[in-house]
N, C-alpha and C. Protein backbone atom coordinates (compact mmCIF):
# COMPACT_ATOMS: atom_id res chain seq x y z
N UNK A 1 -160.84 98.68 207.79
CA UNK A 1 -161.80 99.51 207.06
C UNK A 1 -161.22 99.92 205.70
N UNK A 2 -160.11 100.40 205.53
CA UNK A 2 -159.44 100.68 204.13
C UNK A 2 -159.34 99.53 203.31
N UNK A 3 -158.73 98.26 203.72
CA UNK A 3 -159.17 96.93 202.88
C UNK A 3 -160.47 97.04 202.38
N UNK A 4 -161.60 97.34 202.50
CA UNK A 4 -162.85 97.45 202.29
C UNK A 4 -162.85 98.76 200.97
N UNK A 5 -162.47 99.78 201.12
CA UNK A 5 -162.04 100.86 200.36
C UNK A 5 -161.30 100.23 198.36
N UNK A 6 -160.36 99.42 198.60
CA UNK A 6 -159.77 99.17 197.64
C UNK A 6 -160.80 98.67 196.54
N UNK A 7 -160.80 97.89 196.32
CA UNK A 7 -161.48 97.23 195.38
C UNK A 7 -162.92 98.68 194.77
N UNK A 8 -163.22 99.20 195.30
CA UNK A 8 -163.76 100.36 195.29
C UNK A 8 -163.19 101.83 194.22
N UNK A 9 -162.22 101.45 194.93
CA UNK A 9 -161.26 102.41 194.00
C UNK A 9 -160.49 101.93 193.27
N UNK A 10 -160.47 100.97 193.12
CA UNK A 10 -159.92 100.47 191.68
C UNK A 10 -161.26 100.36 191.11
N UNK A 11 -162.88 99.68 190.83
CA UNK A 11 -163.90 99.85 189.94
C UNK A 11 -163.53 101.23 189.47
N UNK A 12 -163.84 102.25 189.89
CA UNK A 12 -164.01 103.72 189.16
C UNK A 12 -162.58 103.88 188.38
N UNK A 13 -161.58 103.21 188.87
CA UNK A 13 -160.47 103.64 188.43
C UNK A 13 -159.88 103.31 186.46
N UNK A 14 -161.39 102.14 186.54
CA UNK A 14 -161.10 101.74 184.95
C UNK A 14 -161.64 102.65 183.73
N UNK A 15 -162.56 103.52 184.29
CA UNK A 15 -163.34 104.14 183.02
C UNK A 15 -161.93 105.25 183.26
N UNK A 16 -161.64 105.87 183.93
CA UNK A 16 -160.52 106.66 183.35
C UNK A 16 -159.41 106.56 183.25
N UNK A 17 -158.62 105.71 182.54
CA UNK A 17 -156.97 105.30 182.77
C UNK A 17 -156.36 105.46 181.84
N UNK A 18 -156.97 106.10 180.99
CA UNK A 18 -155.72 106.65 179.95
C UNK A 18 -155.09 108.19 180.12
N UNK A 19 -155.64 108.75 180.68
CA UNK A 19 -155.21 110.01 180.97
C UNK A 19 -154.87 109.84 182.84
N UNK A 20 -153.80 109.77 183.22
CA UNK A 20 -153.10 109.76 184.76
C UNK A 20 -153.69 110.59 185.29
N UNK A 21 -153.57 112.08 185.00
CA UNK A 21 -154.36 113.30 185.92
C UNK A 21 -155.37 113.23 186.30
N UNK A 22 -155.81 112.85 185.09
CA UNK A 22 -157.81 112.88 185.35
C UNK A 22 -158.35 111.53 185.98
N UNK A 23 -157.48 110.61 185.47
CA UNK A 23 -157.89 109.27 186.81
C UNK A 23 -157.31 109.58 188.17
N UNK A 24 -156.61 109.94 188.60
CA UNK A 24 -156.51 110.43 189.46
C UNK A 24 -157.20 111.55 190.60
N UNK A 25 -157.72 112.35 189.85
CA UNK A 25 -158.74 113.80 190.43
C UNK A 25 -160.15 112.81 190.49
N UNK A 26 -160.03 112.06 189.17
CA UNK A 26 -161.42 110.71 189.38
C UNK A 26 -161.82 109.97 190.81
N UNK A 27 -160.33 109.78 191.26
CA UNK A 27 -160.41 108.22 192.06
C UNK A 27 -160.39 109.26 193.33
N UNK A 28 -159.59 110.30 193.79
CA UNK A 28 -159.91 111.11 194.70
C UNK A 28 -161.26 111.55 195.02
N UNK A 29 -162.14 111.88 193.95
CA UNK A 29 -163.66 112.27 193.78
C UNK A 29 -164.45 111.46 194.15
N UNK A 30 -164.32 109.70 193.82
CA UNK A 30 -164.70 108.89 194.18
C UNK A 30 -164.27 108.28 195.35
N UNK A 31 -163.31 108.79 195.84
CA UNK A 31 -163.38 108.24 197.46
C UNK A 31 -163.90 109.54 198.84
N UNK A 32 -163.60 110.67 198.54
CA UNK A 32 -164.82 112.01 198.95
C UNK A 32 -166.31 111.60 198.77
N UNK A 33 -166.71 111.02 197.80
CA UNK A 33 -168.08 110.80 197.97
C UNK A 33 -168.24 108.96 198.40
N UNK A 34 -167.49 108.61 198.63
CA UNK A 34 -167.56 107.30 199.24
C UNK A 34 -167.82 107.91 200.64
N UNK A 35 -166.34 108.10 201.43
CA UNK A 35 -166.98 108.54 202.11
C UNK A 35 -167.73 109.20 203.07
N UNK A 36 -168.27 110.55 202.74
CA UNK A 36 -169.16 111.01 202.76
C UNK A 36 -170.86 110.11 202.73
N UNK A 37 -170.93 108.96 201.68
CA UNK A 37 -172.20 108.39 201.87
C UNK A 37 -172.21 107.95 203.02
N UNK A 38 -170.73 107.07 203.32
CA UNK A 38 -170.74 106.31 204.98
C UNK A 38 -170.79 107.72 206.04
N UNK A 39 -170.68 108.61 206.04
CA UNK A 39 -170.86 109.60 207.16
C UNK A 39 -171.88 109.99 207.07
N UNK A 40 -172.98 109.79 205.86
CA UNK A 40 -174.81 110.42 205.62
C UNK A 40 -175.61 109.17 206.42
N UNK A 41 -174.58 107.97 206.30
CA UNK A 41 -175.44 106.51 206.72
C UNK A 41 -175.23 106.22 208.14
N UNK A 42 -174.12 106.98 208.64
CA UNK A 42 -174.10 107.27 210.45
C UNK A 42 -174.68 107.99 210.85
N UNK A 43 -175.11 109.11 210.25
CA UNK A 43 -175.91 109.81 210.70
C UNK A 43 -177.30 109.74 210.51
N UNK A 44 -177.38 109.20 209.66
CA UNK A 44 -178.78 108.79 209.50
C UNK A 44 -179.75 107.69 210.45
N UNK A 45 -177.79 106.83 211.00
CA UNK A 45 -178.66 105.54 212.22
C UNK A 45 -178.57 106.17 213.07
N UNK A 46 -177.67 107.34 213.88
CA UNK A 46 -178.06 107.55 214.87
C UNK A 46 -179.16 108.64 215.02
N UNK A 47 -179.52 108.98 214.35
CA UNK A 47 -181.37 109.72 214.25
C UNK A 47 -181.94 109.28 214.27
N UNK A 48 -182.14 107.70 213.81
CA UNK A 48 -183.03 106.05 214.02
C UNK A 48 -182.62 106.33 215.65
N UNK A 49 -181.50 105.89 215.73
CA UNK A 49 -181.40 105.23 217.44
C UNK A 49 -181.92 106.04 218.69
N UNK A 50 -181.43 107.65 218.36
CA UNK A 50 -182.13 108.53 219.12
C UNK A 50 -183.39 108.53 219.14
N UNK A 51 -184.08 108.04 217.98
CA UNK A 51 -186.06 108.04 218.01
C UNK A 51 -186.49 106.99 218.80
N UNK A 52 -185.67 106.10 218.55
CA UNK A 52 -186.13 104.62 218.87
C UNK A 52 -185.83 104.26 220.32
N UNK A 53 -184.83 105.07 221.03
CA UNK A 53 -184.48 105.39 222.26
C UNK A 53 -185.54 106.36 222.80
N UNK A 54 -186.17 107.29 222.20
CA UNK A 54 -186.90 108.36 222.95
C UNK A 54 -188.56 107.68 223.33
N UNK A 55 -188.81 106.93 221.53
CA UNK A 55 -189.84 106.30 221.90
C UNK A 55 -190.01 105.10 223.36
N UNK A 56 -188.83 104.10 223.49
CA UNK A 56 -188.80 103.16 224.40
C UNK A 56 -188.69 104.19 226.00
């Protein structure tokens, strides 16, 4: 799963690389909301699966 992660964090990692700190607080920011989307998108299937289970 972290192999998957990299390449990820290196994209965001180019708009800020002249200043170390702030690419850094960047690439941290951008992997908190990474993920976070994957924990909105688990939760989101298993509220599918629970419906789709209640309906069957």
């Amino acid at each position: 799963m972290f192999n998957a992660l990299i390449p990820y964090y290196k994209i965001f990692s180019r708009n800020t690389r002249t200043h170390a700190d702030i690419n850094f607080f960047h690439n941290e920011f951008c992997l908190l909301f990474y993920f976070l989307n994957i924990f909105q998108v688990k939760i989101i299937f298993l509220y599918i699966y629970k419906f789709f289970i209640k309906i069957a």
